[in-house]
PDB file of N, CA and C in Angstrom:
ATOM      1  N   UNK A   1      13.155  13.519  -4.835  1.00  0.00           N
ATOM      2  CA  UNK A   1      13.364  12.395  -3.939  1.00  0.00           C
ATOM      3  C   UNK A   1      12.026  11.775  -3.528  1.00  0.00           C
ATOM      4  N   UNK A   2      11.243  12.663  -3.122  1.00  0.00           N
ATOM      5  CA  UNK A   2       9.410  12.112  -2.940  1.00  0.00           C
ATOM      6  C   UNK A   2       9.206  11.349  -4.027  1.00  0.00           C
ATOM      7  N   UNK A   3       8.945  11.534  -5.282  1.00  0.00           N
ATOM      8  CA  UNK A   3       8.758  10.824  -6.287  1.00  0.00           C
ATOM      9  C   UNK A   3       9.432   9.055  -6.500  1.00  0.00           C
ATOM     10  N   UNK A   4      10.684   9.652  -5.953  1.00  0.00           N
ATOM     11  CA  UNK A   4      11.313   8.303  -6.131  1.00  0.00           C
ATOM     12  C   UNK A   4      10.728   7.086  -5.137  1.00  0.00           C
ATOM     13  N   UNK A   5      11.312   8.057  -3.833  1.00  0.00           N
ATOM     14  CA  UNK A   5      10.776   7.321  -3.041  1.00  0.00           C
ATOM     15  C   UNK A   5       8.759   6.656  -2.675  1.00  0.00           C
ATOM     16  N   UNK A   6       8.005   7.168  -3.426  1.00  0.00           N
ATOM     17  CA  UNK A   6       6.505   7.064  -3.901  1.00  0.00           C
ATOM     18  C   UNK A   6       6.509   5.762  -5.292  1.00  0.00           C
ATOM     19  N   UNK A   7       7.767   5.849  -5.761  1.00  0.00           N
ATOM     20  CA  UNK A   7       7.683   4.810  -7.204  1.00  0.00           C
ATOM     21  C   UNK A   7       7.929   3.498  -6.184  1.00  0.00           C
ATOM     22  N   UNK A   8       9.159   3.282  -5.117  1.00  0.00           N
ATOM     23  CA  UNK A   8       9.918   2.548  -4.474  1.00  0.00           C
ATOM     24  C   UNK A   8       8.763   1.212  -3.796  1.00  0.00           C
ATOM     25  N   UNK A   9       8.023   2.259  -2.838  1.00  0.00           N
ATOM     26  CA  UNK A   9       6.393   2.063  -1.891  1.00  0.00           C
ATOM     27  C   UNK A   9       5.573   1.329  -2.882  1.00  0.00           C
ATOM     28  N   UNK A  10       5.295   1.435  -4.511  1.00  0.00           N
ATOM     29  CA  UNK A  10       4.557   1.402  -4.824  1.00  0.00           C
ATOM     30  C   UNK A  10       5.037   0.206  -5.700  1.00  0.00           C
ATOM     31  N   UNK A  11       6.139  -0.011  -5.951  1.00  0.00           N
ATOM     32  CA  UNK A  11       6.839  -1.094  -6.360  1.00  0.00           C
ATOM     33  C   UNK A  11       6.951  -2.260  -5.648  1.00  0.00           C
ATOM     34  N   UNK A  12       7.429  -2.090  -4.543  1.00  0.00           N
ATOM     35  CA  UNK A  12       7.352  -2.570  -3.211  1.00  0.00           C
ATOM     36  C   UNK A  12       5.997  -3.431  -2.852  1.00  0.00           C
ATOM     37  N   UNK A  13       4.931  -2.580  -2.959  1.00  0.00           N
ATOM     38  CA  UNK A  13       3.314  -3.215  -2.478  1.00  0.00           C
ATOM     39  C   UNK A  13       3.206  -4.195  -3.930  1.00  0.00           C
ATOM     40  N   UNK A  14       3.773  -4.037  -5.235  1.00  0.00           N
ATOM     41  CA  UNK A  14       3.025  -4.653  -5.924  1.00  0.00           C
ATOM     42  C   UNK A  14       3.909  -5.894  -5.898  1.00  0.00           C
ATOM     43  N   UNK A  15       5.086  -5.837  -5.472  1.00  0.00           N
ATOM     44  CA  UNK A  15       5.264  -7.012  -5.692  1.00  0.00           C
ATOM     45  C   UNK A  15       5.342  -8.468  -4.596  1.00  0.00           C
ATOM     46  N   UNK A  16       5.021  -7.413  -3.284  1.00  0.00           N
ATOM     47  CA  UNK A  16       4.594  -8.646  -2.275  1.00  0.00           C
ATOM     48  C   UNK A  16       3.070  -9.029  -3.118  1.00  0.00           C
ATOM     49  N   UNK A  17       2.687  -7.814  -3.217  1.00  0.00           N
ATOM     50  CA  UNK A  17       1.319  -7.989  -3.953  1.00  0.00           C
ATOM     51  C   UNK A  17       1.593  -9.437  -4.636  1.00  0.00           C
ATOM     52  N   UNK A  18       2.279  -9.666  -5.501  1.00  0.00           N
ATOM     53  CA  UNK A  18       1.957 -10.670  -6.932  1.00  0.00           C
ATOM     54  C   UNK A  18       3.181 -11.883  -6.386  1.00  0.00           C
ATOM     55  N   UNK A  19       3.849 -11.907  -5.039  1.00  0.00           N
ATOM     56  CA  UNK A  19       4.383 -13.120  -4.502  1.00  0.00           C
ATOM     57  C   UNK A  19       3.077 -13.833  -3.524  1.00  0.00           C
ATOM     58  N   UNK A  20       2.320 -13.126  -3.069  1.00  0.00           N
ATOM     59  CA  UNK A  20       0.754 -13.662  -2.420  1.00  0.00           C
ATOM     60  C   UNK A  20       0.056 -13.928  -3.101  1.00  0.00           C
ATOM     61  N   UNK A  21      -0.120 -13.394  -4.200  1.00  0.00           N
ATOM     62  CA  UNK A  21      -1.305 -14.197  -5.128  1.00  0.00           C
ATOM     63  C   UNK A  21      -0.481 -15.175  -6.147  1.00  0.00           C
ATOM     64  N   UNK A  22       0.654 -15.425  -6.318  1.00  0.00           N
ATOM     65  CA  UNK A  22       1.110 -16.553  -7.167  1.00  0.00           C
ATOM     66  C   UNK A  22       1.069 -17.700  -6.026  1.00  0.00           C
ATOM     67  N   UNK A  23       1.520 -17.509  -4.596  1.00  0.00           N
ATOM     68  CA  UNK A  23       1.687 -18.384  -4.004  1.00  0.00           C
ATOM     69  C   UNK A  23       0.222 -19.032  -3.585  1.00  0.00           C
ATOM     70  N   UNK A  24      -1.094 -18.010  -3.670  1.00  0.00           N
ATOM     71  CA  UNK A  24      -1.734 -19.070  -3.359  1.00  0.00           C
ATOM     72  C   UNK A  24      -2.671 -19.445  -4.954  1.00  0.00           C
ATOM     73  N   UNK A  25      -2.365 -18.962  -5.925  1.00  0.00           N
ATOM     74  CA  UNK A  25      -2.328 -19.314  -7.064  1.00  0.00           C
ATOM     75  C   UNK A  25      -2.422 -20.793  -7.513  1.00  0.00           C
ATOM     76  N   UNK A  26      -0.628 -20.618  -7.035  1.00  0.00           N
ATOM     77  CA  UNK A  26       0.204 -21.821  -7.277  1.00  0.00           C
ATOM     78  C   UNK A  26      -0.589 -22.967  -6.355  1.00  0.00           C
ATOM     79  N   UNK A  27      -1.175 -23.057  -5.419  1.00  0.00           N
ATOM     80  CA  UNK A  27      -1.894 -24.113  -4.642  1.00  0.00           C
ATOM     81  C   UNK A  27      -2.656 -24.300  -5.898  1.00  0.00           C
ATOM     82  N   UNK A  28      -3.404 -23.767  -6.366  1.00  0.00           N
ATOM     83  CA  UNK A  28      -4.828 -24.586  -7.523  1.00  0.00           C
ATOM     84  C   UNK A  28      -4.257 -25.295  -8.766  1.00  0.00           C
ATOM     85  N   UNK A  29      -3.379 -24.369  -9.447  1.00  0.00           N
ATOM     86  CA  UNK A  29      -2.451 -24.666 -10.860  1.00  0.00           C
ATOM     87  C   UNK A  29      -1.840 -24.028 -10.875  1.00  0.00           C
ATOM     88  N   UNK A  30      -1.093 -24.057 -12.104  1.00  0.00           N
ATOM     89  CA  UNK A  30       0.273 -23.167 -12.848  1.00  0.00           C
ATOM     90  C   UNK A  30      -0.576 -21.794 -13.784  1.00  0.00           C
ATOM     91  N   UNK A  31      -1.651 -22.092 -14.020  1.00  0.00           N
ATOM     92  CA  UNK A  31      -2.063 -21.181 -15.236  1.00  0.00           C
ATOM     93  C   UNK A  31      -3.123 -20.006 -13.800  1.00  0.00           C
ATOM     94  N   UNK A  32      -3.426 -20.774 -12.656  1.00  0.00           N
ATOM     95  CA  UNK A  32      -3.860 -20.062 -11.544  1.00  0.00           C
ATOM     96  C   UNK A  32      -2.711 -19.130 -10.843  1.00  0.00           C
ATOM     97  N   UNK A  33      -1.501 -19.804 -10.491  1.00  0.00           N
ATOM     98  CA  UNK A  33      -0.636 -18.971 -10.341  1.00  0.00           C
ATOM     99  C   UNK A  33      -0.227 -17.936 -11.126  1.00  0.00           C
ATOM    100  N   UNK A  34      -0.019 -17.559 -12.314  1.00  0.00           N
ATOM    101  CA  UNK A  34       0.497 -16.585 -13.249  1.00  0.00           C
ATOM    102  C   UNK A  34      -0.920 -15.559 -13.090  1.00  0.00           C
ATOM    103  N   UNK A  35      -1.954 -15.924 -13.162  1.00  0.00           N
ATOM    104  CA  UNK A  35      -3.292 -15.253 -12.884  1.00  0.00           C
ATOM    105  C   UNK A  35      -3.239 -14.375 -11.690  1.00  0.00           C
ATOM    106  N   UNK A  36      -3.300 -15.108 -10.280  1.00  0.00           N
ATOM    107  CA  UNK A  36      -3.266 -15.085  -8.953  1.00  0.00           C
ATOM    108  C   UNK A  36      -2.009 -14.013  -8.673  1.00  0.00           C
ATOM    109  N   UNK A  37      -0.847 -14.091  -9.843  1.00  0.00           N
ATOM    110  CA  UNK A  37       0.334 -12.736  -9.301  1.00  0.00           C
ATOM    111  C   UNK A  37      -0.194 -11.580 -10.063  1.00  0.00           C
ATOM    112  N   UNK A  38      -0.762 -11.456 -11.170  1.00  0.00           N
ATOM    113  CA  UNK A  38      -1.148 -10.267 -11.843  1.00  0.00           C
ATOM    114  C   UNK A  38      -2.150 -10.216 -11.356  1.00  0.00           C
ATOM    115  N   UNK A  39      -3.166 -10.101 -10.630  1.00  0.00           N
ATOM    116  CA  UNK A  39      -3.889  -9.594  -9.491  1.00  0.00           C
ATOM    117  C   UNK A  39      -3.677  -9.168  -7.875  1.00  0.00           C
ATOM    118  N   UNK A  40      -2.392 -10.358  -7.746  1.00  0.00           N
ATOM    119  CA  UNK A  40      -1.979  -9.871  -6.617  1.00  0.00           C
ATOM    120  C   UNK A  40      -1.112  -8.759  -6.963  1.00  0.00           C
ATOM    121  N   UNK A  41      -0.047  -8.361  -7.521  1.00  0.00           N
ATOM    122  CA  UNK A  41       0.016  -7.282  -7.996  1.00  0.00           C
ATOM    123  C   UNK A  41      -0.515  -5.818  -8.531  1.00  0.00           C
ATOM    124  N   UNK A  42      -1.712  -6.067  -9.010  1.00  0.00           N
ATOM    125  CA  UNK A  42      -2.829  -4.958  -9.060  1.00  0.00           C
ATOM    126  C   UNK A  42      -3.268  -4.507  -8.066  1.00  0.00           C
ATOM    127  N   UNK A  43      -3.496  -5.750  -6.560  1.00  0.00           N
ATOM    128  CA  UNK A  43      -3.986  -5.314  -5.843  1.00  0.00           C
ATOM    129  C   UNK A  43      -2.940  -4.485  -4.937  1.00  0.00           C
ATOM    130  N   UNK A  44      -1.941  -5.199  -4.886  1.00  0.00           N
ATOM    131  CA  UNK A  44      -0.536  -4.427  -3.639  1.00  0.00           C
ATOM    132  C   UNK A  44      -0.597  -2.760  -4.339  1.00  0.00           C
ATOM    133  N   UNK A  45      -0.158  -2.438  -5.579  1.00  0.00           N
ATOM    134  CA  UNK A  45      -0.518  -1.613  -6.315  1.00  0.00           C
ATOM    135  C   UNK A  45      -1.806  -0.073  -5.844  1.00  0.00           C
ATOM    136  N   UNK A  46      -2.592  -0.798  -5.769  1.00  0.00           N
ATOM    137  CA  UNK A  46      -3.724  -0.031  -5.633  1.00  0.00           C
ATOM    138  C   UNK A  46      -4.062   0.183  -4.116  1.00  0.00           C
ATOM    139  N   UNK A  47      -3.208  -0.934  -2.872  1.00  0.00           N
ATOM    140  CA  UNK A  47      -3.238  -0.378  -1.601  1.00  0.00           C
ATOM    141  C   UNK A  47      -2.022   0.648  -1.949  1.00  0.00           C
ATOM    142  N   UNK A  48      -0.944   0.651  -2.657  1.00  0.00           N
ATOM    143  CA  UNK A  48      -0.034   1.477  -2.332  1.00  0.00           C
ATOM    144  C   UNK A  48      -0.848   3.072  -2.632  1.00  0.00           C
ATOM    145  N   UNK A  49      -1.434   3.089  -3.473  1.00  0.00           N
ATOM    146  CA  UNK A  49      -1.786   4.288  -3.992  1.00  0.00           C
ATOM    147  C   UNK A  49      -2.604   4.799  -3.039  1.00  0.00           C
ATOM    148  N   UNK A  50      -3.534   4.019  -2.229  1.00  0.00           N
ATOM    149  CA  UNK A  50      -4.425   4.343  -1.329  1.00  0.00           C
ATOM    150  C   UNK A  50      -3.369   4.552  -0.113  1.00  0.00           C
ATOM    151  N   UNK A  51      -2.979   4.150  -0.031  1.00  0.00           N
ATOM    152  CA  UNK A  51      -2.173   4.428   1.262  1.00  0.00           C
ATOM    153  C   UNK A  51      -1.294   5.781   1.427  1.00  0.00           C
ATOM    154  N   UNK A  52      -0.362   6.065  -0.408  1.00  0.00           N
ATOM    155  CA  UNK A  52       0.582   7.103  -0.370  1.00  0.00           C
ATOM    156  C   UNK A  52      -0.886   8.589  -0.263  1.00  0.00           C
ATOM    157  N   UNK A  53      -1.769   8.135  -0.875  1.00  0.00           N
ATOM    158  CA  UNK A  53      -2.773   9.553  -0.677  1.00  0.00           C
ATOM    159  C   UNK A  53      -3.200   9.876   0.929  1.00  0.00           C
ATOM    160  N   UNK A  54      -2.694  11.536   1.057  1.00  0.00           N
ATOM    161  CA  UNK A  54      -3.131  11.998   2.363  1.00  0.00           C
ATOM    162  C   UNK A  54      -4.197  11.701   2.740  1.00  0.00           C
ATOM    163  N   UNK A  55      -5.182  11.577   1.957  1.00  0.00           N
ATOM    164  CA  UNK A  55      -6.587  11.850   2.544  1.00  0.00           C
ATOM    165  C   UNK A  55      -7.137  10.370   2.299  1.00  0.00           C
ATOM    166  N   UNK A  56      -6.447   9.498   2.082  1.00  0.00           N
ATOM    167  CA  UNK A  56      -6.607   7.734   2.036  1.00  0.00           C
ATOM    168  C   UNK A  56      -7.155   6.587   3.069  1.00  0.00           C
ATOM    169  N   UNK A  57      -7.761   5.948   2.608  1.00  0.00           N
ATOM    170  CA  UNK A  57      -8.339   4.716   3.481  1.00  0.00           C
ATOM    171  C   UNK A  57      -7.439   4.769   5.300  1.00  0.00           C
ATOM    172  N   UNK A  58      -6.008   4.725   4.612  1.00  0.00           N
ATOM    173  CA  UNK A  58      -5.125   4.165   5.807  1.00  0.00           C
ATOM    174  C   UNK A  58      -4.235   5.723   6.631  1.00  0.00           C
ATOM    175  N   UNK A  59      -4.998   6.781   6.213  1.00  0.00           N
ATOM    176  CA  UNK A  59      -4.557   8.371   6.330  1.00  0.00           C
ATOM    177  C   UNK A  59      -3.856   8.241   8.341  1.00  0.00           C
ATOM    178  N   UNK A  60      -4.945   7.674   8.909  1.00  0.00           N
ATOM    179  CA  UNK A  60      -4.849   7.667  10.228  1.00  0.00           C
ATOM    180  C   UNK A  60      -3.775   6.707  10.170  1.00  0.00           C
ATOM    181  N   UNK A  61      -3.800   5.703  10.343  1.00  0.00           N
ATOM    182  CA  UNK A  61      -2.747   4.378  10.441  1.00  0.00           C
ATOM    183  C   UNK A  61      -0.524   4.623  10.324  1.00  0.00           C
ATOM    184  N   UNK A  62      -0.682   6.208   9.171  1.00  0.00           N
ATOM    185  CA  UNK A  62       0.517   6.478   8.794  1.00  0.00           C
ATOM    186  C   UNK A  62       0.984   7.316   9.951  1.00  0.00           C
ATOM    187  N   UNK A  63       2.365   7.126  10.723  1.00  0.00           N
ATOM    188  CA  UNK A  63       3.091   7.525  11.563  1.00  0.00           C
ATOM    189  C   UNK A  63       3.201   9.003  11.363  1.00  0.00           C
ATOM    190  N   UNK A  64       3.388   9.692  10.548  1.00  0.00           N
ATOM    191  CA  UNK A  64       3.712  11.017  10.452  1.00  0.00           C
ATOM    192  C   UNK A  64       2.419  11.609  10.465  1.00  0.00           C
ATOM    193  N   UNK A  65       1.079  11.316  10.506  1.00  0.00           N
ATOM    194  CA  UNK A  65      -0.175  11.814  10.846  1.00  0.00           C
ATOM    195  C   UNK A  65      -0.738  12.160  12.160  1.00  0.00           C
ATOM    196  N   UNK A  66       0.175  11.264  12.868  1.00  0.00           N
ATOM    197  CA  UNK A  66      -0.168  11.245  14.369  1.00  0.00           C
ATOM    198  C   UNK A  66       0.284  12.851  14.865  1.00  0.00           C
ATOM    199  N   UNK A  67       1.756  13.042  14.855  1.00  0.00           N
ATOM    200  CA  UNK A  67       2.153  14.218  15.211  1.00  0.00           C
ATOM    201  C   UNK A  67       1.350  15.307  14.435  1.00  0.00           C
ATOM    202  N   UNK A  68       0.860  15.313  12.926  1.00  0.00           N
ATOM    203  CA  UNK A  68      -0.243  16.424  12.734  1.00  0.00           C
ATOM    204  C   UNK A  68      -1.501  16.858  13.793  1.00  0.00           C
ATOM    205  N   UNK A  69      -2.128  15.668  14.020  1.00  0.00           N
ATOM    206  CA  UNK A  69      -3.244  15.295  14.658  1.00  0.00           C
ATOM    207  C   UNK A  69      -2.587  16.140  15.931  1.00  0.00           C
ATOM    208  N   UNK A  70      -1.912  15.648  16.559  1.00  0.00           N
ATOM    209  CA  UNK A  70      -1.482  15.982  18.038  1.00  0.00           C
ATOM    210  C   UNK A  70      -1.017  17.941  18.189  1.00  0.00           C
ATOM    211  N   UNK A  71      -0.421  18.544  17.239  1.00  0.00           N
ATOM    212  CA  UNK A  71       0.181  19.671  16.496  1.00  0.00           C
ATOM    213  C   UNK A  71      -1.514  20.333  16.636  1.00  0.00           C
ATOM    214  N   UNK A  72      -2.250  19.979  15.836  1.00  0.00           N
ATOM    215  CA  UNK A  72      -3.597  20.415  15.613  1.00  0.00           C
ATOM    216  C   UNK A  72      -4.829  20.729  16.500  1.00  0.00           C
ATOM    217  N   UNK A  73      -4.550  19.439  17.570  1.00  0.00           N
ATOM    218  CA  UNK A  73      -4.847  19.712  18.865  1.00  0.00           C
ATOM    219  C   UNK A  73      -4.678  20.677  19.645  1.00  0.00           C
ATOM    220  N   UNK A  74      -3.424  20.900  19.729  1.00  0.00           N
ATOM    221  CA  UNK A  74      -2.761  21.595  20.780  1.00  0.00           C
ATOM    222  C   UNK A  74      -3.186  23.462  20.319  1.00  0.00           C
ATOM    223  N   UNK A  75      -2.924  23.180  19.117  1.00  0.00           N
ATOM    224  CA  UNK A  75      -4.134  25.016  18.481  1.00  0.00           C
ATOM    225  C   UNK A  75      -4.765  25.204  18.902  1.00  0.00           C
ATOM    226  N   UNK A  76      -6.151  24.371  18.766  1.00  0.00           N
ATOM    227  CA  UNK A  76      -7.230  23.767  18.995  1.00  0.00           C
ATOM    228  C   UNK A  76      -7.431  24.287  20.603  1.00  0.00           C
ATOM    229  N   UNK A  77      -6.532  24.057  21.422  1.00  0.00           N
ATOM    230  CA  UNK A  77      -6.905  24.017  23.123  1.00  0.00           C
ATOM    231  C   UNK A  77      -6.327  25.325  23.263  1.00  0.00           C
ATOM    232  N   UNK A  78      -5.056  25.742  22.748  1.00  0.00           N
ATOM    233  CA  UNK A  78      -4.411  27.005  22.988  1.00  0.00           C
ATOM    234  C   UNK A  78      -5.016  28.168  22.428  1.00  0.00           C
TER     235      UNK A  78
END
Protein backbone atom coordinates (compact mmCIF):
# COMPACT_ATOMS: atom_id res chain seq x y z
CA UNK A 1 0.00 0.00 0.00
CA UNK A 2 3.14 2.50 0.79
CA UNK A 3 4.33 1.91 -2.61
CA UNK A 4 1.18 2.66 -4.16
CA UNK A 5 0.39 5.27 -2.31
CA UNK A 6 4.40 6.89 -2.96
CA UNK A 7 3.62 6.20 -6.99
CA UNK A 8 0.05 8.30 -6.35
CA UNK A 9 2.26 11.60 -4.46
CA UNK A 10 4.58 11.31 -7.09
CA UNK A 11 2.20 11.26 -9.94
CA UNK A 12 0.30 13.78 -8.40
CA UNK A 13 3.48 16.43 -8.04
CA UNK A 14 4.33 15.74 -11.62
CA UNK A 15 1.48 16.56 -13.00
CA UNK A 16 0.51 19.87 -11.29
CA UNK A 17 4.17 19.95 -12.06
CA UNK A 18 3.64 19.98 -16.08
CA UNK A 19 -0.07 21.97 -15.79
CA UNK A 20 2.36 25.09 -14.33
CA UNK A 21 4.86 24.93 -16.70
CA UNK A 22 2.55 24.45 -19.86
CA UNK A 23 0.48 27.20 -18.53
CA UNK A 24 3.12 29.56 -18.30
CA UNK A 25 4.70 28.01 -21.33
CA UNK A 26 1.69 28.56 -23.16
CA UNK A 27 2.02 32.55 -22.41
CA UNK A 28 5.37 32.65 -24.84
CA UNK A 29 4.24 29.85 -27.61
CA UNK A 30 2.89 26.50 -28.37
CA UNK A 31 6.36 24.83 -28.91
CA UNK A 32 7.20 26.81 -25.24
CA UNK A 33 4.30 25.25 -23.77
CA UNK A 34 4.95 21.47 -24.63
CA UNK A 35 8.67 22.39 -23.35
CA UNK A 36 7.50 24.37 -20.16
CA UNK A 37 5.14 20.91 -19.15
CA UNK A 38 8.05 18.43 -19.55
CA UNK A 39 10.00 20.43 -17.17
CA UNK A 40 7.32 21.32 -15.17
CA UNK A 41 6.80 17.84 -14.74
CA UNK A 42 10.43 16.87 -14.01
CA UNK A 43 10.36 19.37 -11.66
CA UNK A 44 6.89 18.39 -9.53
CA UNK A 45 8.60 14.92 -9.90
CA UNK A 46 11.78 15.58 -8.24
CA UNK A 47 10.00 17.78 -5.31
CA UNK A 48 7.95 14.64 -4.88
CA UNK A 49 10.94 12.51 -4.37
CA UNK A 50 12.51 15.07 -2.13
CA UNK A 51 9.73 15.40 -0.14
CA UNK A 52 8.63 11.39 0.11
CA UNK A 53 12.52 10.95 1.53
CA UNK A 54 12.71 11.00 5.44
CA UNK A 55 15.70 12.73 5.64
CA UNK A 56 14.53 15.42 2.70
CA UNK A 57 14.66 19.13 2.05
CA UNK A 58 10.89 19.35 3.40
CA UNK A 59 11.59 16.36 6.38
CA UNK A 60 10.43 19.10 9.02
CA UNK A 61 7.42 20.63 7.06
CA UNK A 62 5.68 16.79 6.92
CA UNK A 63 2.87 16.39 9.63
CA UNK A 64 3.79 13.01 10.88
CA UNK A 65 7.41 14.38 11.86
CA UNK A 66 6.14 16.68 14.27
CA UNK A 67 4.77 13.97 16.67
CA UNK A 68 8.39 12.12 16.19
CA UNK A 69 10.12 15.30 17.14
CA UNK A 70 7.73 15.85 20.14
CA UNK A 71 7.91 11.63 21.13
CA UNK A 72 11.80 12.30 21.06
CA UNK A 73 11.70 15.11 23.24
CA UNK A 74 9.86 13.87 25.81
CA UNK A 75 12.90 10.79 26.18
CA UNK A 76 15.11 13.33 25.95
CA UNK A 77 13.64 15.23 29.33
CA UNK A 78 12.41 11.91 30.96
Amino acid sequence: MGRIRTAVSRATYAAVGAAIGAALGGLVSRNAASSGGALGALAGATIAEIRADADGVFAGLRPDSESESDSDDAAVDG
